[in-house]
PDB file of N, CA and C in Angstrom:
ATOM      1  N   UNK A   1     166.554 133.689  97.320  1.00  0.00           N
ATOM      2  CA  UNK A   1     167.358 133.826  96.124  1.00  0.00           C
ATOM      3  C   UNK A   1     168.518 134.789  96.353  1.00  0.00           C
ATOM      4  N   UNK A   2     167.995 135.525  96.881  1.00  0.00           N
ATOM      5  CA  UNK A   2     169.367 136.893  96.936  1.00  0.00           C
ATOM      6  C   UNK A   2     170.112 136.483  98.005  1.00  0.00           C
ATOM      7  N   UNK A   3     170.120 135.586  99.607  1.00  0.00           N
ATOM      8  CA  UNK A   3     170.891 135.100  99.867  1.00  0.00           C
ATOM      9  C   UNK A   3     171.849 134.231  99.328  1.00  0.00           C
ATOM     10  N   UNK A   4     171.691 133.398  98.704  1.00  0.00           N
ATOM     11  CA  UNK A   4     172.178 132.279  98.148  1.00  0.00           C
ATOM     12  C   UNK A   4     173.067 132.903  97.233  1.00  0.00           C
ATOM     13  N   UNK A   5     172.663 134.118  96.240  1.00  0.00           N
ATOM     14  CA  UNK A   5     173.483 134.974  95.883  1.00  0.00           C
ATOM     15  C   UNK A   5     174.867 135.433  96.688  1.00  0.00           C
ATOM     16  N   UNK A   6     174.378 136.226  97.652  1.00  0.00           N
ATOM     17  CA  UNK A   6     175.360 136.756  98.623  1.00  0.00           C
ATOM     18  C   UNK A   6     176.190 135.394  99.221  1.00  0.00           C
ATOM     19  N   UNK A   7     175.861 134.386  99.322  1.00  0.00           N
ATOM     20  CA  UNK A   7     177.112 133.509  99.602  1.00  0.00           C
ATOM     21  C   UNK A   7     177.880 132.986  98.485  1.00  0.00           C
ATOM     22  N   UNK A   8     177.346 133.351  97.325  1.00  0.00           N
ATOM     23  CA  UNK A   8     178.184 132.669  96.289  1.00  0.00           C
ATOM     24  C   UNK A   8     179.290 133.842  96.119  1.00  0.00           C
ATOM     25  N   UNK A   9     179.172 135.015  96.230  1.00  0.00           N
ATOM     26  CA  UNK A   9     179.587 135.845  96.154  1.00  0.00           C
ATOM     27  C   UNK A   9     180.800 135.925  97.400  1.00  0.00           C
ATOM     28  N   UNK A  10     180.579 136.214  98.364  1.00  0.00           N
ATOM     29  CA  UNK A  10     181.563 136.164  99.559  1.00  0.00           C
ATOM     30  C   UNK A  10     182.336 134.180  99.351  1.00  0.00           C
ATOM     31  N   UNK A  11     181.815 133.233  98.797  1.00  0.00           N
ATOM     32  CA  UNK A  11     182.089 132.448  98.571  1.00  0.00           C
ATOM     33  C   UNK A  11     183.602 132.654  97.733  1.00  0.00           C
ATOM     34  N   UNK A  12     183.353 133.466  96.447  1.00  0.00           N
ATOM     35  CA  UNK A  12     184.319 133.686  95.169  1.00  0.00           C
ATOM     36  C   UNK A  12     185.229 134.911  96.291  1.00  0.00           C
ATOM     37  N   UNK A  13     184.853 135.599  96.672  1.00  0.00           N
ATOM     38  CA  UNK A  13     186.040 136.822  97.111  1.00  0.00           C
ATOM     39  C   UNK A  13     186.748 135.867  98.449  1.00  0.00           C
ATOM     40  N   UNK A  14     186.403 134.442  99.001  1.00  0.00           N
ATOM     41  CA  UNK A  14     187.283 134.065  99.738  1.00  0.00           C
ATOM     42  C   UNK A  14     188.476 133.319  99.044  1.00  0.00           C
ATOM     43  N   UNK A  15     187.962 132.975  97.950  1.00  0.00           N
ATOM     44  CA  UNK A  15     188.312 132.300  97.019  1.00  0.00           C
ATOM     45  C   UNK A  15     189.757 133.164  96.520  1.00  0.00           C
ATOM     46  N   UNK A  16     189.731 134.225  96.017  1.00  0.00           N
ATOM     47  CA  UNK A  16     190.382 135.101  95.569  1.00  0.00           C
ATOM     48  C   UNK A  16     191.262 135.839  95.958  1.00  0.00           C
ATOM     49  N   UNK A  17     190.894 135.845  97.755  1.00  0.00           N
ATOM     50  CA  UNK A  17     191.565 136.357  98.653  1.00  0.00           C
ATOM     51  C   UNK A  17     192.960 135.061  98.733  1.00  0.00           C
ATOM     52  N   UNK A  18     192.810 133.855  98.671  1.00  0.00           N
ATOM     53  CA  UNK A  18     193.610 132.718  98.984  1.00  0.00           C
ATOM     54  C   UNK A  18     194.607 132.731  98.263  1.00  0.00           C
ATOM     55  N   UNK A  19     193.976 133.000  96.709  1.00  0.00           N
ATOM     56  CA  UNK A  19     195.327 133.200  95.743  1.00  0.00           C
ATOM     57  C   UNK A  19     195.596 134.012  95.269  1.00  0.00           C
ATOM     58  N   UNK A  20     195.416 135.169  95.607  1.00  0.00           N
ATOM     59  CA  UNK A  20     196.391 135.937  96.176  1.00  0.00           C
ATOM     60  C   UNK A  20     197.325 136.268  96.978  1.00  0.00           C
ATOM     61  N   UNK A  21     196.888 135.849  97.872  1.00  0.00           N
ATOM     62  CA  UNK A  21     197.650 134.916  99.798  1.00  0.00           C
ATOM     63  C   UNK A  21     199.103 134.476  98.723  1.00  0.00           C
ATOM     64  N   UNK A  22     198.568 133.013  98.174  1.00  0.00           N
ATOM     65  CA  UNK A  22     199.376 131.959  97.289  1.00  0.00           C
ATOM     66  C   UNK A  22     199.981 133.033  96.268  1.00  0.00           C
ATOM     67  N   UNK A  23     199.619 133.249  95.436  1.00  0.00           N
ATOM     68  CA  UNK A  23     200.829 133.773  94.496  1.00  0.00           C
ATOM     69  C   UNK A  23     201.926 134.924  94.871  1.00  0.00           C
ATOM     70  N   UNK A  24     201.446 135.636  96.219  1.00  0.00           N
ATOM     71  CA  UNK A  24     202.539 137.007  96.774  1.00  0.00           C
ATOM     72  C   UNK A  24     203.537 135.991  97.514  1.00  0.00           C
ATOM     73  N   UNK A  25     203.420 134.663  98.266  1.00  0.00           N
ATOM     74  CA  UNK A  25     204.261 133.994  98.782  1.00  0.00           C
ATOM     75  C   UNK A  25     205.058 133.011  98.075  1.00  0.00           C
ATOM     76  N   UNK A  26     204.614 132.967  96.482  1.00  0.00           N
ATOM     77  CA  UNK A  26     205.188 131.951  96.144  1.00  0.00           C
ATOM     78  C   UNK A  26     206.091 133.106  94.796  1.00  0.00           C
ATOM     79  N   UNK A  27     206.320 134.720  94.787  1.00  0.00           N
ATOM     80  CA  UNK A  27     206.859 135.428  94.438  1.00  0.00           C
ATOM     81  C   UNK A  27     207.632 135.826  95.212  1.00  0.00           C
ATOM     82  N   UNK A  28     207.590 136.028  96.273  1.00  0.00           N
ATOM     83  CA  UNK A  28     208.233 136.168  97.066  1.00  0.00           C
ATOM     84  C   UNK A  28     209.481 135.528  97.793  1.00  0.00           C
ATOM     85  N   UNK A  29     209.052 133.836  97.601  1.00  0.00           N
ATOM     86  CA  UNK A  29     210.476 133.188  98.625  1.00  0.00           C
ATOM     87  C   UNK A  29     211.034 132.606  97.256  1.00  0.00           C
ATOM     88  N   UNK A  30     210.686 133.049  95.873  1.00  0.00           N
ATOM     89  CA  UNK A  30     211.710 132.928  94.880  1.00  0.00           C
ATOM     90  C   UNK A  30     212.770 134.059  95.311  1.00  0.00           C
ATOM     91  N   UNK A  31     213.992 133.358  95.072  1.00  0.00           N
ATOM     92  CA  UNK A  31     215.521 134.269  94.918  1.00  0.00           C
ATOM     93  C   UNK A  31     215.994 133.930  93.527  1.00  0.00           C
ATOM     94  N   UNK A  32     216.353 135.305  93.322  1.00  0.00           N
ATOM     95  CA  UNK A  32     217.551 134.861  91.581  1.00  0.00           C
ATOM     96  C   UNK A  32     218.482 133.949  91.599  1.00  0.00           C
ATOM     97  N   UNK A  33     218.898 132.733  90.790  1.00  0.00           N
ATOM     98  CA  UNK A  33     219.757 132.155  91.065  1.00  0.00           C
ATOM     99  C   UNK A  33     220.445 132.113  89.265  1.00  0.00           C
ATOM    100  N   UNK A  34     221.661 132.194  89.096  1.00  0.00           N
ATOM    101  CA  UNK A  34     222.007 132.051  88.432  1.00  0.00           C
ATOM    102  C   UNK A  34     222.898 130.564  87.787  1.00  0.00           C
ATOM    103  N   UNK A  35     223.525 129.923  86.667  1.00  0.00           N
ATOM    104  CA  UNK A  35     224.550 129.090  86.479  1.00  0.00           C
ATOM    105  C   UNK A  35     225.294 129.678  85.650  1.00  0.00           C
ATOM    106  N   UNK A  36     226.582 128.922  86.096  1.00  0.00           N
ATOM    107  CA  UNK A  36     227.696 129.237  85.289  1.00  0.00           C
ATOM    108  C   UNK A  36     228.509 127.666  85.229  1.00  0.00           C
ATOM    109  N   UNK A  37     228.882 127.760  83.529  1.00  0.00           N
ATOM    110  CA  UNK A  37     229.501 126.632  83.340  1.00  0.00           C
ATOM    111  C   UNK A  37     231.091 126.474  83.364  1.00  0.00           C
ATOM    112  N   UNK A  38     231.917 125.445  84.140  1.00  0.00           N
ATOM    113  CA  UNK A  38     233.251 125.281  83.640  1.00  0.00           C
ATOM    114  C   UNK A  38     233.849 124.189  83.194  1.00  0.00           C
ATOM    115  N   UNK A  39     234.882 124.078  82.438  1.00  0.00           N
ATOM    116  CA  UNK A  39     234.914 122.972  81.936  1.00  0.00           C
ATOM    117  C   UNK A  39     236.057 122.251  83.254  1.00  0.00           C
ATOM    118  N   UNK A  40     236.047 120.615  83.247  1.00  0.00           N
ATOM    119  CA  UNK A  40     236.531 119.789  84.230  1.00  0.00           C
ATOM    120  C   UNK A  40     237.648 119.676  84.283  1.00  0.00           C
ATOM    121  N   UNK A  41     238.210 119.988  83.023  1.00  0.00           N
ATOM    122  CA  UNK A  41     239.679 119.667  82.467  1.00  0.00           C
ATOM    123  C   UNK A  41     240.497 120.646  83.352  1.00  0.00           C
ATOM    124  N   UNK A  42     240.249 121.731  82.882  1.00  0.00           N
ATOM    125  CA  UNK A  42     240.912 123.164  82.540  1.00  0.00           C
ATOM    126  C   UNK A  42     240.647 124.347  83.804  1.00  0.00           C
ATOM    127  N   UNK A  43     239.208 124.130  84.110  1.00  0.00           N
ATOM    128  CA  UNK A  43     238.647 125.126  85.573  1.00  0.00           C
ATOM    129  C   UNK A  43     238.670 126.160  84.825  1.00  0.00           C
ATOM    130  N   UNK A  44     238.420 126.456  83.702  1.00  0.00           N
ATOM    131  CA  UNK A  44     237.794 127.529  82.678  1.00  0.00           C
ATOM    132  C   UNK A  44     236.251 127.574  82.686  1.00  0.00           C
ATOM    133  N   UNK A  45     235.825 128.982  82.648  1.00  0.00           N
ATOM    134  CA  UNK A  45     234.621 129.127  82.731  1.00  0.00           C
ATOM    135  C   UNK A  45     234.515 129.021  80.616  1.00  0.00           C
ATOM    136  N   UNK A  46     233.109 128.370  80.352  1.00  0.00           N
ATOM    137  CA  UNK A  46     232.800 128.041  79.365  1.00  0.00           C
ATOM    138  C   UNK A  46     231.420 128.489  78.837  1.00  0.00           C
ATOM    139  N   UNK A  47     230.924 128.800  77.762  1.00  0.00           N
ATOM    140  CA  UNK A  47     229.325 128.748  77.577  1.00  0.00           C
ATOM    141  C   UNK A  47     228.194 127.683  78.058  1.00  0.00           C
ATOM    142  N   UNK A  48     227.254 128.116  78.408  1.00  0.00           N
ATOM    143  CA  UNK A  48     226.634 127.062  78.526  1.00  0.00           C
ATOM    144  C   UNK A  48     225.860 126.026  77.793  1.00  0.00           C
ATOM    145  N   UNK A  49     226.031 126.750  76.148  1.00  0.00           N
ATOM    146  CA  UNK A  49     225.761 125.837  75.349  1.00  0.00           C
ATOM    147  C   UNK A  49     226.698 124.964  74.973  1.00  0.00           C
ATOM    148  N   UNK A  50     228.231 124.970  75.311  1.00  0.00           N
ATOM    149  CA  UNK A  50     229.079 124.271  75.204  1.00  0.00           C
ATOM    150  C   UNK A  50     228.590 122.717  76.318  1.00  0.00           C
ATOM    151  N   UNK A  51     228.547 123.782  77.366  1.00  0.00           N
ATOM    152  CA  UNK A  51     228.793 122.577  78.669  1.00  0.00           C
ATOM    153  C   UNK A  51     226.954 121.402  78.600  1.00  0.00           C
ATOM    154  N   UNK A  52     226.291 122.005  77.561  1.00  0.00           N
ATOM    155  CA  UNK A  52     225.368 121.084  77.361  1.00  0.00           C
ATOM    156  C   UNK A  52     225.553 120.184  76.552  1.00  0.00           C
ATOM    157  N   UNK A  53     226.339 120.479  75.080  1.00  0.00           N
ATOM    158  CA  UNK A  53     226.784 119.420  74.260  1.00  0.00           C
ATOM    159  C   UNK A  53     227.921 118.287  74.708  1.00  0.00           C
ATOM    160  N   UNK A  54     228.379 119.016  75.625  1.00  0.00           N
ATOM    161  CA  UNK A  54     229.453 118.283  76.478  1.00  0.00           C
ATOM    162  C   UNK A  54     229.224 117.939  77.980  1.00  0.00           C
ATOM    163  N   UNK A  55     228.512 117.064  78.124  1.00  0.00           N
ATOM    164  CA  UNK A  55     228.261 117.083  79.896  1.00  0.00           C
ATOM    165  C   UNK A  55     229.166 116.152  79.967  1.00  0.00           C
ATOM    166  N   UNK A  56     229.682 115.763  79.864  1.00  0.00           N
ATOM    167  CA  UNK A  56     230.759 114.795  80.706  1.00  0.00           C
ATOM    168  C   UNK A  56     232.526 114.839  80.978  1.00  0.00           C
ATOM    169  N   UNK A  57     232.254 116.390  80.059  1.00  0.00           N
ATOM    170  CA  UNK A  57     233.548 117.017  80.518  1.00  0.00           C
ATOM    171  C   UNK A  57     233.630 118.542  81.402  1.00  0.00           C
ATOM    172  N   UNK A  58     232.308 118.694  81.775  1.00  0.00           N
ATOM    173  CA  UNK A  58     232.010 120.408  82.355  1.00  0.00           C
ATOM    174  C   UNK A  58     230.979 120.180  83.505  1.00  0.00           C
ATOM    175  N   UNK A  59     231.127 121.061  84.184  1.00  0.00           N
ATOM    176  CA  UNK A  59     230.303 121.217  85.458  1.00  0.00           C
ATOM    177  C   UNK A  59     229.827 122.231  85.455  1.00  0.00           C
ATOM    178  N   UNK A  60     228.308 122.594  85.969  1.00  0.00           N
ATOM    179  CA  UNK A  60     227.650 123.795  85.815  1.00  0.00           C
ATOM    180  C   UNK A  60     227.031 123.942  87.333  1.00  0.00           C
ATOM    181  N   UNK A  61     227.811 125.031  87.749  1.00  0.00           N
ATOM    182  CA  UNK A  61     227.441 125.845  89.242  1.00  0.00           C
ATOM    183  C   UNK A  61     226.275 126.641  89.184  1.00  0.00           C
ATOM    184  N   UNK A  62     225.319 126.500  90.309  1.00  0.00           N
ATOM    185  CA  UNK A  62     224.599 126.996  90.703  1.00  0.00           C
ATOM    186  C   UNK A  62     225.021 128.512  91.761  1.00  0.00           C
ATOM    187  N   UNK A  63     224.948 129.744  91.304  1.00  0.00           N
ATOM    188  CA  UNK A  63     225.348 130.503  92.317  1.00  0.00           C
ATOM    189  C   UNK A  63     224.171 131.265  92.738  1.00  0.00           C
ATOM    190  N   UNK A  64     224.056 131.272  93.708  1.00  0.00           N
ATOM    191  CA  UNK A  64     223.241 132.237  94.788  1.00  0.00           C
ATOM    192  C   UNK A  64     223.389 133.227  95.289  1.00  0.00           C
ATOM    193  N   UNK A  65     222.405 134.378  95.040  1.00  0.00           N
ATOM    194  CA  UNK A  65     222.568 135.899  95.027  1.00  0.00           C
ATOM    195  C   UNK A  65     223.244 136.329  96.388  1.00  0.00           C
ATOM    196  N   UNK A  66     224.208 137.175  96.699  1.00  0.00           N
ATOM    197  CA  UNK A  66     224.689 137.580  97.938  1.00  0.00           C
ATOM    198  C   UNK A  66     223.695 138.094  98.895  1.00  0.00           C
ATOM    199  N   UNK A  67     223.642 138.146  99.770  1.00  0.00           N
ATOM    200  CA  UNK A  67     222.619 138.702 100.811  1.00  0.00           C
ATOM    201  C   UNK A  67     222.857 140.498 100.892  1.00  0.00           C
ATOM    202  N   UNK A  68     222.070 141.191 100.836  1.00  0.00           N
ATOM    203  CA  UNK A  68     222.154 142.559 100.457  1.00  0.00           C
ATOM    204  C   UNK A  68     222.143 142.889 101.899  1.00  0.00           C
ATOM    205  N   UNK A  69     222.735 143.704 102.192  1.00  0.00           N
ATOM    206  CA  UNK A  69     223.367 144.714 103.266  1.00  0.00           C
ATOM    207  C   UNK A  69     222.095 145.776 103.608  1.00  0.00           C
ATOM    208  N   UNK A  70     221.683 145.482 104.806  1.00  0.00           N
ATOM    209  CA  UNK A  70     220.688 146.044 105.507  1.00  0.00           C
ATOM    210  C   UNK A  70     220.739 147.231 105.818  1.00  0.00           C
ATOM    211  N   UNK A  71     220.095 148.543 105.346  1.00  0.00           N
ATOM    212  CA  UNK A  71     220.064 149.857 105.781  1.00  0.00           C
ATOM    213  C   UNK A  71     220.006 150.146 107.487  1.00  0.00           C
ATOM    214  N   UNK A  72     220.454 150.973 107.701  1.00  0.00           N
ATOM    215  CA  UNK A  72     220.542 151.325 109.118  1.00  0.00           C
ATOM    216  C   UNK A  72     219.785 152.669 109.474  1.00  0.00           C
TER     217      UNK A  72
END
């Protein structure tokens, strides 16, 4: 009985160990990305609740965070 215990047990902490593994890597190779909307006409930057009521006159950029400058 108390074996069967002890593997259910080391069973759950391998368990636990994994996702944890999983959720620090899947926090991790997220980067901030932001959008910004402009309209097509004009090359004016616009709201983005504009450029949703209007998609067929605005384009919405995806920009990607600059790469931060490595201490020395």
């Amino acid at each position: 009985m108390l074996s069967q215990s002890v593997y259910w047990v080391r069973c759950l902490i391998m368990y636990l160990r994994q996702e944890l593994e999983s959720c620090a890597e899947n926090t991790m190779a997220k980067k901030p990305t932001s959008q910004i909307a402009r309209s097509a006409k004009t090359g004016q930057f616009i709201p983005m609740k504009v450029a949703k009521a209007n998609p067929s006159t605005t384009v919405v950029e995806t920009i990607k965070p600059r790469p931060s400058a490595k201490k020395k």
